[in-house]
Protein backbone atom coordinates (compact mmCIF):
# COMPACT_ATOMS: atom_id res chain seq x y z
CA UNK A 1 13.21 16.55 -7.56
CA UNK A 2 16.35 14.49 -6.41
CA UNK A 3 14.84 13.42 -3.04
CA UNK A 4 11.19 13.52 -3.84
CA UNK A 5 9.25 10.22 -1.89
CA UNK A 6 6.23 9.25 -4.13
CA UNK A 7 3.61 7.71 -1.49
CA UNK A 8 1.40 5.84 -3.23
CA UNK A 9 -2.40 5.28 -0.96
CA UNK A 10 -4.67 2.49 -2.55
CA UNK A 11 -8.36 4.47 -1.64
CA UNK A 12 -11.36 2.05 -1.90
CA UNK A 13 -13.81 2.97 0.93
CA UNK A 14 -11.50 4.48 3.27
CA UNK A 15 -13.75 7.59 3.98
CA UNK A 16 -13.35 6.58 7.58
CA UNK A 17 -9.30 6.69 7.88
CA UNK A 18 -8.64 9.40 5.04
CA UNK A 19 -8.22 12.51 6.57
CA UNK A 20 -6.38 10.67 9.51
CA UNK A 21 -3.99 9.34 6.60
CA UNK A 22 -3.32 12.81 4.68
CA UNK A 23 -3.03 14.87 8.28
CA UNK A 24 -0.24 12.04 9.21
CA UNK A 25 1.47 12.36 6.19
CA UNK A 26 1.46 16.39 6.47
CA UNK A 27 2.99 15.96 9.87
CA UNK A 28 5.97 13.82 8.59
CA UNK A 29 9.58 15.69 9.75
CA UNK A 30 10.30 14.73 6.02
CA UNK A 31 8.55 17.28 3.93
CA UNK A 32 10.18 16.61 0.51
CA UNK A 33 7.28 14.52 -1.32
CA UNK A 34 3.88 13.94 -3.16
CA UNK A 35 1.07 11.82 -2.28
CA UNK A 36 -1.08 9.88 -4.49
CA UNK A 37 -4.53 8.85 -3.97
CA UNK A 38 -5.85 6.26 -6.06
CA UNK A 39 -9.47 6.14 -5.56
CA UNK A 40 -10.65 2.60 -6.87
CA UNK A 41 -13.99 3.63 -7.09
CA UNK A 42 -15.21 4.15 -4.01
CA UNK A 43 -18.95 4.10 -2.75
CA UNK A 44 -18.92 5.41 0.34
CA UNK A 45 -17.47 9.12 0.93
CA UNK A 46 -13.68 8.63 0.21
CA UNK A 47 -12.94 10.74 -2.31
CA UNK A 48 -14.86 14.02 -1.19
CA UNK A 49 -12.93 13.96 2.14
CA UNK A 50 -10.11 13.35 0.53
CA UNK A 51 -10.62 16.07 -1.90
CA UNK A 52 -11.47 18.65 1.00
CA UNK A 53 -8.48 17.35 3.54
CA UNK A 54 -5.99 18.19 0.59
CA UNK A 55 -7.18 21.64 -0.48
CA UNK A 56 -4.74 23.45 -2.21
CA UNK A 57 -1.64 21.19 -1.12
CA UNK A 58 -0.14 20.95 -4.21
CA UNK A 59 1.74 18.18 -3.22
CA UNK A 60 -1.76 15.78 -2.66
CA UNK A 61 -2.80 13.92 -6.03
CA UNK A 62 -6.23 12.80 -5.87
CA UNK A 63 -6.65 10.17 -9.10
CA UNK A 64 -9.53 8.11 -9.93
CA UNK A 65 -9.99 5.34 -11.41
CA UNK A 66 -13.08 4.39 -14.05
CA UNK A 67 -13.02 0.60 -12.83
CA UNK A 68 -12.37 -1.10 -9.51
CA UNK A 69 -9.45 -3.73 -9.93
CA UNK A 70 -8.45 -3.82 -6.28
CA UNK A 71 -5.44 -2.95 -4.08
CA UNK A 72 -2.97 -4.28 -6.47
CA UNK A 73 -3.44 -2.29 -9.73
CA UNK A 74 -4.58 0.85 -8.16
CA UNK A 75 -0.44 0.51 -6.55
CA UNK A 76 0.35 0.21 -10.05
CA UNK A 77 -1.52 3.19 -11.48
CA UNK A 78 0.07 4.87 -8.38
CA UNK A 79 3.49 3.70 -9.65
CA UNK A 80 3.11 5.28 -13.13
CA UNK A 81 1.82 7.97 -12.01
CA UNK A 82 5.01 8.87 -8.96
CA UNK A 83 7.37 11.01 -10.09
CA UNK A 84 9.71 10.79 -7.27
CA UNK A 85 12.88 9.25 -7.00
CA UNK A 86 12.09 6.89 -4.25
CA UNK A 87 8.80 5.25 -3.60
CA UNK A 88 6.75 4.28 -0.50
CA UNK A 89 3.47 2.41 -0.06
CA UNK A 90 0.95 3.42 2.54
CA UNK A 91 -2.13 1.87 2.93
CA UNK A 92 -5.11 4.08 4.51
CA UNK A 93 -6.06 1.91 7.68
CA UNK A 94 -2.26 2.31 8.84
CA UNK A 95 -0.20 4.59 10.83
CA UNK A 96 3.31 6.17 10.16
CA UNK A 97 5.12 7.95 13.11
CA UNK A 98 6.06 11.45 11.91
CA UNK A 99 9.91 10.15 11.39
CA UNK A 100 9.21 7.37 9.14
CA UNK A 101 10.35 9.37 5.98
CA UNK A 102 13.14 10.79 7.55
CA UNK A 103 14.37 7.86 9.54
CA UNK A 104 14.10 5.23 6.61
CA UNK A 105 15.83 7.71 4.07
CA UNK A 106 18.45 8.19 6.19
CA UNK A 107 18.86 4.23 6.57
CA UNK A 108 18.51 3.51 2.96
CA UNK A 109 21.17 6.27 2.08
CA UNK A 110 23.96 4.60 4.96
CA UNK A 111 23.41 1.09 3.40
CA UNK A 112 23.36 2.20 -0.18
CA UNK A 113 20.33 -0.09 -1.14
CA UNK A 114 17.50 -0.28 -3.33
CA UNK A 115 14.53 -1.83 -0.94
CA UNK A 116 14.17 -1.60 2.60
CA UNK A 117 11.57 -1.76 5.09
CA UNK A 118 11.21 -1.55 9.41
CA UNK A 119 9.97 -2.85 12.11
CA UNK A 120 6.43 -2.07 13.04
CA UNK A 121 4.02 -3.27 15.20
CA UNK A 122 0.53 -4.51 15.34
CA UNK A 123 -2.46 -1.70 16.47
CA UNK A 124 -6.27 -2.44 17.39
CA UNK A 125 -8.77 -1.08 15.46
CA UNK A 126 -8.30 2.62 16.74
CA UNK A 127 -4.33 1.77 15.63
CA UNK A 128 -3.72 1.73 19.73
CA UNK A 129 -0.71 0.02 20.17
CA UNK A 130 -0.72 -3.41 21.47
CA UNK A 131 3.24 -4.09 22.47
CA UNK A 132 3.34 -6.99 19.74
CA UNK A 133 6.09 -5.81 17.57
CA UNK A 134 8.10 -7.67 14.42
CA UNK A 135 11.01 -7.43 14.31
CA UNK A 136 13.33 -7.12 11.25
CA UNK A 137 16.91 -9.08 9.69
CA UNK A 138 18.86 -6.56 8.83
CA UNK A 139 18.94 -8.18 5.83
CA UNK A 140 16.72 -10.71 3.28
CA UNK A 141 17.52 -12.39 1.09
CA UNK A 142 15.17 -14.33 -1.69
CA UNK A 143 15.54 -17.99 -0.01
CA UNK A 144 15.36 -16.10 3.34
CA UNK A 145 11.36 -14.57 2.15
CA UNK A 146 10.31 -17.67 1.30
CA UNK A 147 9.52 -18.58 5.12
CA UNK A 148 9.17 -15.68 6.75
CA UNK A 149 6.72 -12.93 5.16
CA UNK A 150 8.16 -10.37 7.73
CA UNK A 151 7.80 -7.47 4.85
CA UNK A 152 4.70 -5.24 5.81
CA UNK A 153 3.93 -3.29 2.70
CA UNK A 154 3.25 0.24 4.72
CA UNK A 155 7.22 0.22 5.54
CA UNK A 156 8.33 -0.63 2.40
CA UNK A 157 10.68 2.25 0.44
CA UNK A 158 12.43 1.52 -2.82
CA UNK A 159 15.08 3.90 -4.59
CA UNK A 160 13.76 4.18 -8.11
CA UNK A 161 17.42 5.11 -9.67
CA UNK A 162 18.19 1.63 -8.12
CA UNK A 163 15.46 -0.47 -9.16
CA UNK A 164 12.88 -0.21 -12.08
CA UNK A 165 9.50 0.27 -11.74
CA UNK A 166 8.24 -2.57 -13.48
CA UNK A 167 9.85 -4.83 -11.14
CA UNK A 168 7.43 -3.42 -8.24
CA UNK A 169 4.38 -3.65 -10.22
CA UNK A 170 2.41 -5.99 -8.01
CA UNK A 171 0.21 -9.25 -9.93
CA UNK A 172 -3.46 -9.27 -9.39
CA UNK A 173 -3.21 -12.27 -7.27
CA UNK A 174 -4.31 -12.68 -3.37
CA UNK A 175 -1.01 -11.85 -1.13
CA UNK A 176 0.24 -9.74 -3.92
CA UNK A 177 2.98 -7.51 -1.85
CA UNK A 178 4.25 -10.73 -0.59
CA UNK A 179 4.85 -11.85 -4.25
CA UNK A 180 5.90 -8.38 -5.17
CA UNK A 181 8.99 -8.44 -2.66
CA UNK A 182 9.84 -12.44 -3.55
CA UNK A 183 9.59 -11.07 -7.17
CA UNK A 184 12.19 -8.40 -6.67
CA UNK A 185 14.98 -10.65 -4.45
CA UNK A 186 14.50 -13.22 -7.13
CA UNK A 187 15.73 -10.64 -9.49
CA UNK A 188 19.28 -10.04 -7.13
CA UNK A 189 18.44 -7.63 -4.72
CA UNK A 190 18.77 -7.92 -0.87
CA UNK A 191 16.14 -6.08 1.29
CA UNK A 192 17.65 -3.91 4.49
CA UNK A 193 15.81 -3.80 7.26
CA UNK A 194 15.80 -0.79 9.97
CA UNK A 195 14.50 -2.74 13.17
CA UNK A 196 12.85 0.31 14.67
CA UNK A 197 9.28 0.70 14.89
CA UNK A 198 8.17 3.47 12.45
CA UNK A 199 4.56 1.99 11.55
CA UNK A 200 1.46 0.71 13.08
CA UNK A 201 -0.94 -2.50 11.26
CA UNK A 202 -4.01 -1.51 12.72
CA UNK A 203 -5.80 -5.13 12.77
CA UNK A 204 -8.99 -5.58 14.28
CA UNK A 205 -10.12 -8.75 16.40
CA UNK A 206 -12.60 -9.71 14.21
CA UNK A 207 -12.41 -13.00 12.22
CA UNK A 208 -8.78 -14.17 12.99
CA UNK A 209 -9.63 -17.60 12.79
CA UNK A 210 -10.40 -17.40 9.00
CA UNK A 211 -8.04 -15.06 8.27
CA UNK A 212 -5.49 -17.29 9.15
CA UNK A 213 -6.78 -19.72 7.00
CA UNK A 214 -7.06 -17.89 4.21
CA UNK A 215 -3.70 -16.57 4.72
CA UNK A 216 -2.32 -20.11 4.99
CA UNK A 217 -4.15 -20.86 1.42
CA UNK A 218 -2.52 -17.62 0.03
CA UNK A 219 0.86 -18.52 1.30
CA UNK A 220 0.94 -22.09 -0.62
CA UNK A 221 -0.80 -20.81 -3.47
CA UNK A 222 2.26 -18.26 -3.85
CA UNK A 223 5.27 -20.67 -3.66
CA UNK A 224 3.36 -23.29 -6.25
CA UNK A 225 1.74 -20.64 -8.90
CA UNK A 226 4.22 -17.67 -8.57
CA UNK A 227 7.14 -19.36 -7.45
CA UNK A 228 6.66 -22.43 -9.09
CA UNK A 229 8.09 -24.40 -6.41
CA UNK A 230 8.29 -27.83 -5.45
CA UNK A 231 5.84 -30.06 -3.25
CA UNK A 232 8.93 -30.97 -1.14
CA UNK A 233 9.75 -27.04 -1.25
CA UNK A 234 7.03 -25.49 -0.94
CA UNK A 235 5.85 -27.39 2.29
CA UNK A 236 9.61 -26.80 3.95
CA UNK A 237 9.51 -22.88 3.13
CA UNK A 238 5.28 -23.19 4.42
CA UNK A 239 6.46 -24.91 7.91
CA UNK A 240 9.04 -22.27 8.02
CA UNK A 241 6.20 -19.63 7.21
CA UNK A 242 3.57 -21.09 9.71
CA UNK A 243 5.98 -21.48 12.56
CA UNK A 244 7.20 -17.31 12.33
CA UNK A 245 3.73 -16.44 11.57
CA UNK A 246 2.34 -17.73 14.60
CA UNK A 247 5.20 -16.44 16.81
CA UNK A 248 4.85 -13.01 15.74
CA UNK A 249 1.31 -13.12 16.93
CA UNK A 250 1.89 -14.38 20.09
């Protein structure tokens, strides 16, 4: 179908945000797609509620995989397996208002463009809504990602007749959607962003202290392994990094 949106949901022990995720998608205002459930071998009950929340919606694809390889690969068995024209990630702990489809189609058609993402903003861990919201450029640029992972995978939608698919194949590497999107604007493309708020990042309070440090470790990691970067550039694109990161959590 022309205007088909594959949504691609990496499933590894979501049993507890499932159903919330395939009842939000159902309620979208945009009803033109499929969604795909890749079940990375889950051990808790995942995969039953998903298989009972879908019934006989053919439009919910419930695939499994034989071996656990993380968030990563199971996007990238979701990626082979979309048959859509454009492509959206949506991770199971997140939230969508209904006229995220809708909204960011609309956007992506007015600027002609291959990626773009939204604004969004940060939940608890019920995915009540805080007030702390990014904001988006309305465009980025390769050299403009470096220092400012503003990108939040669950907005992302690409325009497969734009862009291949192997180019959004994500590495199995820690921060891997970050080095997914640097991947792409290396490659020439410009990322649009729609500064309205069309998703929620549920994050609970737990642990911020490490995360942050582990993040930090990520983010260097990226621009000297993936990027291959510099000393002298990766610590002026990190300071650039550290210094949005910790605004947007204020």
């Amino acid at each position: 179908m022309d205007r088909l949106v594959s949504i691609v949901v990496p499933m590894h022990n979501a049993g507890t945000y499932i159903e919330e995720t395939i009842d939000m998608v159902r309620r979208q205002t945009y009803g033109q797609w499929e969604l795909l459930l890749i079940d990375d071998c889950s051990a808790d009950d995942s995969r039953e509620k998903a298989e009972k929340r879908a019934g006989d919606d053919g439009r919910i694809r419930l695939i499994a995989k034989d071996k656990n390889g993380g968030a990563a690969l199971a996007r990238n068995t979701g990626i082979d397996c979309a048959s859509g024209r454009y492509l959206a990630f949506l991770d199971a702990d997140d939230v969508w208002m209904e006229d995220k489809l809708e909204r960011e189609l609309c956007f992506m058609e007015e600027k002609n463009a291959a990626f773009v993402f939204t604004a969004y903003e940060f939940g608890d861990e019920k995915a009540e809504r805080t007030g702390k919201v990014v904001h988006v450029p309305e465009t980025l640029s390769y050299q403009e990602a470096l220092s400012r992972t503003v990108i939040f995978t669950t907005t992302v939608l690409f325009d497969l007749e734009k862009i291949d698919k192997g180019l959004i194949k994500m590495p199995n590497v820690p921060s891997e959607d970050t080095a997914t999107w640097w991947k792409i604007l290396r490659n020439g493309y410009i990322a649009y962003g729609l500064d309205e708020v069309l998703a929620i990042y549920r994050r609970p309070a737990k642990s911020l202290s490490s995360n942050k440090l582990k993040a930090m470790a990520r983010i260097w990691n990226l621009y000297r392994r993936e990027e291959k970067l510099s000393v002298a550039g990766s610590l002026r694109n990190f300071i650039g990094w550290a210094w949005r990161a910790a605004y947007r959590r204020i």
